[in-house]
N, C-alpha and C. Protein backbone atom coordinates (compact mmCIF):
# COMPACT_ATOMS: atom_id res chain seq x y z
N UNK A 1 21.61 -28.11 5.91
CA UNK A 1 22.18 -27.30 4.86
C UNK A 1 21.17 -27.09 3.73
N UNK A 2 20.22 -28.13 3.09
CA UNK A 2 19.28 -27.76 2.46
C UNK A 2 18.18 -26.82 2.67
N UNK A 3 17.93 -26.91 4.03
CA UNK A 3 16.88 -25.93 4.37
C UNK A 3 17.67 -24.49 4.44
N UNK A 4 18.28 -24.33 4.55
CA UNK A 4 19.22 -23.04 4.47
C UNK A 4 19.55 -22.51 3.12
N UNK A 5 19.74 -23.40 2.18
CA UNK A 5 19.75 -22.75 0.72
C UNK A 5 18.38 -22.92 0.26
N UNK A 6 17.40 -23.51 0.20
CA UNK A 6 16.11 -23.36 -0.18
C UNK A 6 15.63 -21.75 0.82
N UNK A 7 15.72 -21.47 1.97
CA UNK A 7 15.98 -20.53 2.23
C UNK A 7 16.09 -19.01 1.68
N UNK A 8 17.38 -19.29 1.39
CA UNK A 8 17.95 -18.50 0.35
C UNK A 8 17.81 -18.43 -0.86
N UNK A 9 17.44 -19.69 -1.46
CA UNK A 9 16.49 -19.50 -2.91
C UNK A 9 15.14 -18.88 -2.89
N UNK A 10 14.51 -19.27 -2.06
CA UNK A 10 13.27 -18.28 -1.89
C UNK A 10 13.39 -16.75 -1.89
N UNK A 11 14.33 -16.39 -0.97
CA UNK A 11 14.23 -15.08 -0.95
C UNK A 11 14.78 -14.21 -2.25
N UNK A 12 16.01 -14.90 -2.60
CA UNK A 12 16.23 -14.44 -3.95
C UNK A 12 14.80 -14.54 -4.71
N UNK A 13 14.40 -15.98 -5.08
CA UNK A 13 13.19 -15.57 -5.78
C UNK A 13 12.20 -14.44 -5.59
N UNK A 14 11.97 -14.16 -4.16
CA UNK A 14 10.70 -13.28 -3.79
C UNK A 14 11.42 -11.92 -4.66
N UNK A 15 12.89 -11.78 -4.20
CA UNK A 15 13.63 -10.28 -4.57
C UNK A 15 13.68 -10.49 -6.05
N UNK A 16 13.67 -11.32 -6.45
CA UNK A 16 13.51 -11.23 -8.05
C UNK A 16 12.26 -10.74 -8.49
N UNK A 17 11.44 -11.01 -8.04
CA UNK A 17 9.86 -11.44 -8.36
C UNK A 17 9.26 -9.76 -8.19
N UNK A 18 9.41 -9.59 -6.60
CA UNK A 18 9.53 -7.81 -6.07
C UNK A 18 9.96 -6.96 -7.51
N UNK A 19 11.34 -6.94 -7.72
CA UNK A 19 11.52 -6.49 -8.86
C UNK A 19 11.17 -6.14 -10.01
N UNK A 20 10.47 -7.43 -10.59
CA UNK A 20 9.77 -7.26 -11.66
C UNK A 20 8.46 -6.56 -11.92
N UNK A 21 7.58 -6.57 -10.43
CA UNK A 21 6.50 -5.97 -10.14
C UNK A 21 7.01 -4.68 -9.87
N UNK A 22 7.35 -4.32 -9.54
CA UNK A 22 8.34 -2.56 -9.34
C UNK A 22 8.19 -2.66 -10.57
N UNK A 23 9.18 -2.60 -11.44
CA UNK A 23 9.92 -2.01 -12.69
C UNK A 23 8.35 -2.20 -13.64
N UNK A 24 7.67 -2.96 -13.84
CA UNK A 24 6.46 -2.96 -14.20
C UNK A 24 5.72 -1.77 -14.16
N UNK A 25 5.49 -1.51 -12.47
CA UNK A 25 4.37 -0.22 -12.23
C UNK A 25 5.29 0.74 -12.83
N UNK A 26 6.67 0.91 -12.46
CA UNK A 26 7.11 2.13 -12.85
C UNK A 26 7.11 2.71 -14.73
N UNK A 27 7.10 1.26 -15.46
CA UNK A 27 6.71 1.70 -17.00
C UNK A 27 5.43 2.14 -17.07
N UNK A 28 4.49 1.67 -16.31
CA UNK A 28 3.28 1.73 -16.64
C UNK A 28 2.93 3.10 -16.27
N UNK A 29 3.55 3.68 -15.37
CA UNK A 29 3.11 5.59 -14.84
C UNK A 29 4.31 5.96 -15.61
N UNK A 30 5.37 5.25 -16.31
CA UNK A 30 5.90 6.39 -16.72
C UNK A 30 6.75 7.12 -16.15
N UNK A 31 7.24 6.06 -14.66
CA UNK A 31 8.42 6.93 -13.96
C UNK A 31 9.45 6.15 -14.20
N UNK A 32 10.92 6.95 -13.77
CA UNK A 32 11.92 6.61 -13.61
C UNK A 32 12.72 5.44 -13.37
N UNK A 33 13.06 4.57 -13.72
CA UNK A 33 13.66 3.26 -13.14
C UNK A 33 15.63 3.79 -12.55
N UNK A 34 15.02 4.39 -11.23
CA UNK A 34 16.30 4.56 -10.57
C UNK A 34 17.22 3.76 -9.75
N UNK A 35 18.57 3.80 -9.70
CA UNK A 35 18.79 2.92 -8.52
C UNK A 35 18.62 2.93 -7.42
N UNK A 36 18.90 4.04 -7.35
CA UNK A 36 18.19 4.70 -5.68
C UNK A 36 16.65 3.83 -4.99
N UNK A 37 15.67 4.08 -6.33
CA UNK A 37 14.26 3.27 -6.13
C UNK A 37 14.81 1.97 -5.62
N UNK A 38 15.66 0.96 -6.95
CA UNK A 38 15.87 -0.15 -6.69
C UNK A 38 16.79 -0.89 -5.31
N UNK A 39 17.53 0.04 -5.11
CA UNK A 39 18.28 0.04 -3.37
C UNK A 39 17.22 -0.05 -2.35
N UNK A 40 16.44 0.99 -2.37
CA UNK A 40 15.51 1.02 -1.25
C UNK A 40 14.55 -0.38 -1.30
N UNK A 41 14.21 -0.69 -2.47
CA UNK A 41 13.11 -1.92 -2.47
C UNK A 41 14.06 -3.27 -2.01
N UNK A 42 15.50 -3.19 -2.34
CA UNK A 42 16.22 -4.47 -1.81
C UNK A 42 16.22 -4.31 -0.41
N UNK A 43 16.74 -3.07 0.18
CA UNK A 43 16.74 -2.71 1.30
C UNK A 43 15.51 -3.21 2.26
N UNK A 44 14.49 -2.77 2.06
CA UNK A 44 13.26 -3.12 2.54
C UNK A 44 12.72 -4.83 2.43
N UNK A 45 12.98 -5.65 1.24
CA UNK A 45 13.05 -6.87 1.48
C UNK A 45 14.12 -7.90 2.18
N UNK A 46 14.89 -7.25 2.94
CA UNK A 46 15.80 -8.03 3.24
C UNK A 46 16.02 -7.17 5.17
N UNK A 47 14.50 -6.76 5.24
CA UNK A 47 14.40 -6.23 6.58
C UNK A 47 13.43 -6.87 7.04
N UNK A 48 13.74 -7.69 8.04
CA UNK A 48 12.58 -8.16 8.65
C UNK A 48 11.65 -7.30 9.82
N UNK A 49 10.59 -7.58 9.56
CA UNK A 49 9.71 -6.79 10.62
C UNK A 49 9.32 -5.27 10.15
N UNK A 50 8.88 -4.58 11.39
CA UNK A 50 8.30 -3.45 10.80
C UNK A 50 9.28 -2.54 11.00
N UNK A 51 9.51 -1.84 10.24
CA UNK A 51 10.21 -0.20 10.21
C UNK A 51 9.84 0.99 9.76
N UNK A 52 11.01 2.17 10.33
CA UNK A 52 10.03 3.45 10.01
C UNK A 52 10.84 4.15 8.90
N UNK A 53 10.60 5.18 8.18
CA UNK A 53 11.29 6.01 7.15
C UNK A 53 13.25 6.23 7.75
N UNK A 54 12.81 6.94 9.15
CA UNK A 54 14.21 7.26 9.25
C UNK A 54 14.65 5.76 10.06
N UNK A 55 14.60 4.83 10.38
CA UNK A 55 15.17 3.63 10.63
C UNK A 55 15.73 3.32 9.11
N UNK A 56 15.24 3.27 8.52
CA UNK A 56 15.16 2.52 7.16
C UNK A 56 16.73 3.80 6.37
N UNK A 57 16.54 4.65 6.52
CA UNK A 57 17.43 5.89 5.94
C UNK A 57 18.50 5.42 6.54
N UNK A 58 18.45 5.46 7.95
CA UNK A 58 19.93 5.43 9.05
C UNK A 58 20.36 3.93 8.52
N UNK A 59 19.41 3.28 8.39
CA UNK A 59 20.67 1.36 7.88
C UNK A 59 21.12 1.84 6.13
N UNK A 60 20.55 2.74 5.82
CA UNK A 60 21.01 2.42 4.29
C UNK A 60 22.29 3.02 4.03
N UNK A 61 22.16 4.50 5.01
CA UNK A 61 23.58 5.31 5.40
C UNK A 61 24.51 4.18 5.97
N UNK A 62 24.39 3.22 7.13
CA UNK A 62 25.44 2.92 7.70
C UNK A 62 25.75 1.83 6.54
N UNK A 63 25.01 1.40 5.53
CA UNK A 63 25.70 0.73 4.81
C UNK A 63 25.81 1.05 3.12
N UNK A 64 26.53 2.48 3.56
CA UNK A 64 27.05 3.39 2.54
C UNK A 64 26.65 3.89 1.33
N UNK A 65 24.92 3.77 1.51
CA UNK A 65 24.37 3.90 0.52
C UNK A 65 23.64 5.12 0.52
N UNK A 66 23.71 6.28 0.46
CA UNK A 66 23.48 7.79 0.29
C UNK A 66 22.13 8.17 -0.47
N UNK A 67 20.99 7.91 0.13
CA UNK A 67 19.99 8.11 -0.36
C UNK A 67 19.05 9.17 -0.03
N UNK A 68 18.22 10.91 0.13
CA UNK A 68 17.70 11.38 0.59
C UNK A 68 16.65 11.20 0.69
N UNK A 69 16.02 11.66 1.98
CA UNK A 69 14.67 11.22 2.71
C UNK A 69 13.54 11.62 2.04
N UNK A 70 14.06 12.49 1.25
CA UNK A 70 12.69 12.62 0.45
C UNK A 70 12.40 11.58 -1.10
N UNK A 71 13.54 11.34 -1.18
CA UNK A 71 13.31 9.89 -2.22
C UNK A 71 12.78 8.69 -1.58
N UNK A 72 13.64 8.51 -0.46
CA UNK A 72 13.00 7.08 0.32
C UNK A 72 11.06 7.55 0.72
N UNK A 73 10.80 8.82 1.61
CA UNK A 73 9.31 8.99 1.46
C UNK A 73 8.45 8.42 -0.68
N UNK A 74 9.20 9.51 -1.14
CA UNK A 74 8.73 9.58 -2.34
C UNK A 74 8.54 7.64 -3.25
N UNK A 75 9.71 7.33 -3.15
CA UNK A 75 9.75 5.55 -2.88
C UNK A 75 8.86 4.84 -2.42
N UNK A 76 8.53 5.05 -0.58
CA UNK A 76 7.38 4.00 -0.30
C UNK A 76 6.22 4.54 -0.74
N UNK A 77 5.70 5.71 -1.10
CA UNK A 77 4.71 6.23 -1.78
C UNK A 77 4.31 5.05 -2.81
N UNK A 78 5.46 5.21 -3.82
CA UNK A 78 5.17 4.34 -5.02
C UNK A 78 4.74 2.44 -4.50
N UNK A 79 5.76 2.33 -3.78
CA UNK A 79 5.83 1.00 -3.29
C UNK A 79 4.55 0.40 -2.57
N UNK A 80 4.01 1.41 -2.01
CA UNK A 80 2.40 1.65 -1.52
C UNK A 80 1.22 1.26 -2.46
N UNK A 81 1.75 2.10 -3.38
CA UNK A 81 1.03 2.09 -4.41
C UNK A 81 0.69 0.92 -5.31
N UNK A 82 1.98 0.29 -5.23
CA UNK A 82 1.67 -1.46 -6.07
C UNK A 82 1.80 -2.48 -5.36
N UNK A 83 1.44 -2.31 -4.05
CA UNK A 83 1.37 -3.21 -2.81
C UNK A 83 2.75 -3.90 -2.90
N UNK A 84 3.56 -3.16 -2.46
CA UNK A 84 4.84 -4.31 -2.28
C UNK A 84 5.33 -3.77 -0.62
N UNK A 85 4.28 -2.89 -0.09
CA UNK A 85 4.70 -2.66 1.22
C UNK A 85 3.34 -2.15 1.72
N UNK A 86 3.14 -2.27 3.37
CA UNK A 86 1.93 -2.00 4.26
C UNK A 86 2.67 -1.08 5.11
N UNK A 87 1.69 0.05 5.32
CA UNK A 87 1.33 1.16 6.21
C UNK A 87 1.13 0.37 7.10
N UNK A 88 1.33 1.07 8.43
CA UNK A 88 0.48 0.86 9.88
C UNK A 88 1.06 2.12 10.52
N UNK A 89 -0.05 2.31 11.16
CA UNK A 89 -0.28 3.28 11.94
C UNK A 89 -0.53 3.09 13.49
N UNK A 90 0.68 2.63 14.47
CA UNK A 90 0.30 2.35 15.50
C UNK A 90 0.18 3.17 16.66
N UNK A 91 -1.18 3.56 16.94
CA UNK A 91 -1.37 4.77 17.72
C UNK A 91 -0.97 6.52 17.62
N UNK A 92 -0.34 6.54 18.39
CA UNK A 92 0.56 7.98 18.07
C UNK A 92 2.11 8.16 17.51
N UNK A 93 2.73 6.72 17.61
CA UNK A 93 3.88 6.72 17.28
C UNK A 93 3.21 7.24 15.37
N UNK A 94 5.13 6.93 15.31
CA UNK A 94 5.58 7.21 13.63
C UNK A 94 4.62 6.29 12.40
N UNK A 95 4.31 6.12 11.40
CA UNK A 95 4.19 5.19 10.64
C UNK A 95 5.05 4.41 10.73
N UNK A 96 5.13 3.03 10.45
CA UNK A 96 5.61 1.96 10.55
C UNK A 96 5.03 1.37 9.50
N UNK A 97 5.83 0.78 8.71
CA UNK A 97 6.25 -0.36 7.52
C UNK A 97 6.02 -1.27 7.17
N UNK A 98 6.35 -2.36 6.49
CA UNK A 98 6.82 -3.83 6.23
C UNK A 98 6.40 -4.14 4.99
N UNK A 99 7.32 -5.07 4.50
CA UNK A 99 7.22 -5.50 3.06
C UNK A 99 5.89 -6.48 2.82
N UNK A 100 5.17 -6.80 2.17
CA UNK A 100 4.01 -7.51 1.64
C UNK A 100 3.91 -8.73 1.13
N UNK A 101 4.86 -8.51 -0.09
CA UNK A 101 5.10 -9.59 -1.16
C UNK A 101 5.57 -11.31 -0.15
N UNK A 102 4.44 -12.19 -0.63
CA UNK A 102 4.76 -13.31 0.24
C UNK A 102 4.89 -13.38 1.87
N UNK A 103 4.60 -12.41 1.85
CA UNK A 103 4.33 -12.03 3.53
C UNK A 103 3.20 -12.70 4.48
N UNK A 104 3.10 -13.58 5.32
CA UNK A 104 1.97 -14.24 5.59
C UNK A 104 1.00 -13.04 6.27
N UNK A 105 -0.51 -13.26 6.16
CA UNK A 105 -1.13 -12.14 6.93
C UNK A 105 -1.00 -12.54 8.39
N UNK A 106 -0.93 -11.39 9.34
CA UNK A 106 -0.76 -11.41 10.87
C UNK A 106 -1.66 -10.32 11.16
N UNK A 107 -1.74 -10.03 12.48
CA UNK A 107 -2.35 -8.49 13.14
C UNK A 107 -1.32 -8.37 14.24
N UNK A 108 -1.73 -7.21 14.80
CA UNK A 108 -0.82 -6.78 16.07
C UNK A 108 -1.03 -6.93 17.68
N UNK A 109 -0.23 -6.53 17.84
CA UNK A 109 -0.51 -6.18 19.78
C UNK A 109 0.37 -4.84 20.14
N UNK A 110 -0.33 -3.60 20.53
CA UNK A 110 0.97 -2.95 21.03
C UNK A 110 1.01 -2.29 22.40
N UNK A 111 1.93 -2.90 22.30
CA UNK A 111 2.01 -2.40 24.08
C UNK A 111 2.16 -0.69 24.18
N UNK A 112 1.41 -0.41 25.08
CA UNK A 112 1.03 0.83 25.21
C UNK A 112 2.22 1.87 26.58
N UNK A 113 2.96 0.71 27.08
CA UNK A 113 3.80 1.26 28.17
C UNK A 113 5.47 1.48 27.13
N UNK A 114 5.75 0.82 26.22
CA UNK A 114 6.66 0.36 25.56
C UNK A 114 6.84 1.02 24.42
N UNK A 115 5.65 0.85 23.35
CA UNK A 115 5.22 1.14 21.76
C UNK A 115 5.95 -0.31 21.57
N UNK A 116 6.27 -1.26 22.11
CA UNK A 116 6.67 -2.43 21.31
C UNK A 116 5.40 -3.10 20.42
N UNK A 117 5.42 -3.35 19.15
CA UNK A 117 5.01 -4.15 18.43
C UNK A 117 4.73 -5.38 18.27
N UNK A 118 4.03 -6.48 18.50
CA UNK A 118 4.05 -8.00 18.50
C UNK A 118 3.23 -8.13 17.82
N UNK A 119 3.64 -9.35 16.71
CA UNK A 119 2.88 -9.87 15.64
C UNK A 119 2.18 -11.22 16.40
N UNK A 120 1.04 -11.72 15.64
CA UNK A 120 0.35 -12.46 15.68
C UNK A 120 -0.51 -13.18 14.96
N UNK A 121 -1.04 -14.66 14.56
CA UNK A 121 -1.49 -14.72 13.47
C UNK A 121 -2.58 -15.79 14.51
N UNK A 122 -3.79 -15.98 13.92
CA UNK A 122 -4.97 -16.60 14.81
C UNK A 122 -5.72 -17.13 13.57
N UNK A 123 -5.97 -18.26 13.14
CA UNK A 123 -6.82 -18.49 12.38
C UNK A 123 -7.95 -18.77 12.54
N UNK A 124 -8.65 -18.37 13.51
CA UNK A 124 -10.02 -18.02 13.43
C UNK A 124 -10.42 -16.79 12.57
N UNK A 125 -9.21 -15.70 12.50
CA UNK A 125 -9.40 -14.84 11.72
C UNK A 125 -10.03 -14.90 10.41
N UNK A 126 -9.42 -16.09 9.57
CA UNK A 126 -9.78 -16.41 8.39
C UNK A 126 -11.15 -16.53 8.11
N UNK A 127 -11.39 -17.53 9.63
CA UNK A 127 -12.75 -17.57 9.65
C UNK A 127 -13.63 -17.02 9.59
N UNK A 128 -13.52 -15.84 9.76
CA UNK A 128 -14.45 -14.48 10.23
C UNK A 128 -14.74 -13.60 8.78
N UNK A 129 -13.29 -13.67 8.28
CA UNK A 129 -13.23 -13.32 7.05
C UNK A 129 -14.35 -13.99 6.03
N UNK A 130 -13.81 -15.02 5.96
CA UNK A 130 -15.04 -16.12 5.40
C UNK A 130 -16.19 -16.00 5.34
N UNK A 131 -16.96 -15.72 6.89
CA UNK A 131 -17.78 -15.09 7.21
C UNK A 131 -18.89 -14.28 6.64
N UNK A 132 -17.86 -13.36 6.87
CA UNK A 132 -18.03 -11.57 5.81
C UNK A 132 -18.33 -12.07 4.57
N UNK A 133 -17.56 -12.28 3.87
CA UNK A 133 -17.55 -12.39 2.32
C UNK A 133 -18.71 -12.98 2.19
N UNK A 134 -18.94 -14.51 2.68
CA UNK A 134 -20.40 -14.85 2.21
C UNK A 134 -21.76 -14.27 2.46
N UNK A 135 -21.54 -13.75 3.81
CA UNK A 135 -22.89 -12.76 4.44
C UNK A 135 -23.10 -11.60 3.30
N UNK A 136 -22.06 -10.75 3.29
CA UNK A 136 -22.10 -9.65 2.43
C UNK A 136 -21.81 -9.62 0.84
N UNK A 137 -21.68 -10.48 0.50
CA UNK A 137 -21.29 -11.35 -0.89
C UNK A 137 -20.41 -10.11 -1.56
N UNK A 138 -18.89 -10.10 -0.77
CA UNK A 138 -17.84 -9.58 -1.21
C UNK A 138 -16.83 -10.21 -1.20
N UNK A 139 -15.33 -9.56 -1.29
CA UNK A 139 -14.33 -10.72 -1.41
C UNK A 139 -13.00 -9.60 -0.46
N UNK A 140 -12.79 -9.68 0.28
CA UNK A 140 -11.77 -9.09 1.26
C UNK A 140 -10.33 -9.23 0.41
N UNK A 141 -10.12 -8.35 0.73
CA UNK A 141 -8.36 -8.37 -0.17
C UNK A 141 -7.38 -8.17 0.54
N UNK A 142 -7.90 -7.33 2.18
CA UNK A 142 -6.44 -7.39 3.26
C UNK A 142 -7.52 -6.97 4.40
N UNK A 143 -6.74 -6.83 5.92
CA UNK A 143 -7.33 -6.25 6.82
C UNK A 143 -6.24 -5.69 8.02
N UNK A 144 -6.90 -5.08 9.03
CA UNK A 144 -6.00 -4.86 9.31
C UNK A 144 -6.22 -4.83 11.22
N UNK A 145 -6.12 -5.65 11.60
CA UNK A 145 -6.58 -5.30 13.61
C UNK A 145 -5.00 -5.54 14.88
N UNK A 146 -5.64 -4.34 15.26
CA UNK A 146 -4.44 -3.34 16.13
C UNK A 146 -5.32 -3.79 17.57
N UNK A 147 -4.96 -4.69 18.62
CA UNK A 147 -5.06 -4.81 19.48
C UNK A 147 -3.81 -3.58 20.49
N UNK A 148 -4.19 -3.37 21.83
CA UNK A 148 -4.00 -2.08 22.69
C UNK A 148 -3.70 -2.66 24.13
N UNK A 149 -2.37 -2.38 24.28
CA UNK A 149 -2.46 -2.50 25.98
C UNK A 149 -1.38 -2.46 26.56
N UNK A 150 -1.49 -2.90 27.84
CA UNK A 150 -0.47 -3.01 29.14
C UNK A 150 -0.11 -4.88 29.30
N UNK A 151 0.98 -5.01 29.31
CA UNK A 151 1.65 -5.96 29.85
C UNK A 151 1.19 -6.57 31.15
N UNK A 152 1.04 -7.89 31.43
CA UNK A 152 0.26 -7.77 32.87
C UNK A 152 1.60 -8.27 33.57
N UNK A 153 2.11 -7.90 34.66
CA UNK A 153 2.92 -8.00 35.58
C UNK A 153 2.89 -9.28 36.29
């Protein structure tokens, strides 16, 4: 039972936290603090995994929340914008999603017979990262590797 409300305290915290970083960027450009904005950003933290614009539209409709697609585009725009969500681009499919904030880093796999998606996390990666930065005396801030294929039978 503790691990289940610590749980749930976390995520409230993260959705608190999300929040404040939203409403932030949005004083700072000077836009709108809508609810509509603020629906979609709860919406999106309380979705696990990756999703697409109209996935994301069709759950907000079935749970009676009337938002148009050009606000939700216009939305992850912004949300893009102050890193509280990642693009991916897997192959030819749609863009695909996912929230950021406290998000551990992973990369992908996508099956190419399917378009199914599989996450993955390898810490040698880090290593490599590590790597880089000292060779090239920079400092990496995200990355992003899309492994490709067939399922082996």
């Amino acid at each position: 039972m503790f691990r289940i409300e610590t749980m749930k305290e976390n995520n409230e915290s993260i959705t608190a936290t999300v929040r404040k970083i939203f409403t932030e960027y949005l004083r700072q450009h000077n836009l709108r603090k809508t609810p509509e904005r603020y629906a979609i950003l709860q919406e999106i933290y309380s979705t696990n995994g990756h999703f697409d614009i109209e996935s994301l539209y069709n759950k907000m409709k079935d749970n009676k929340y009337r938002v148009s697609r050009a606000t939700l585009y216009n939305t992850i725009e912004l949300l893009l914008d102050c890193n509280l969500v990642i693009k991916h681009q897997f192959g030819h499919n749609c863009a695909q999603y996912e929230r950021s904030y406290k998000f551990r880093q992973h990369d992908h796999f996508v099956d190419l017979d399917t378009g199914q998606v599989l996450e993955y996390c390898d810490p040698r990666l880090q290593e490599i990262q590590k790597a880089i930065e000292e060779e090239f005396g920079v400092e990496v801030t995200h990355h992003s590797l899309i492994f490709y294929g067939h399922k082996k039978s």
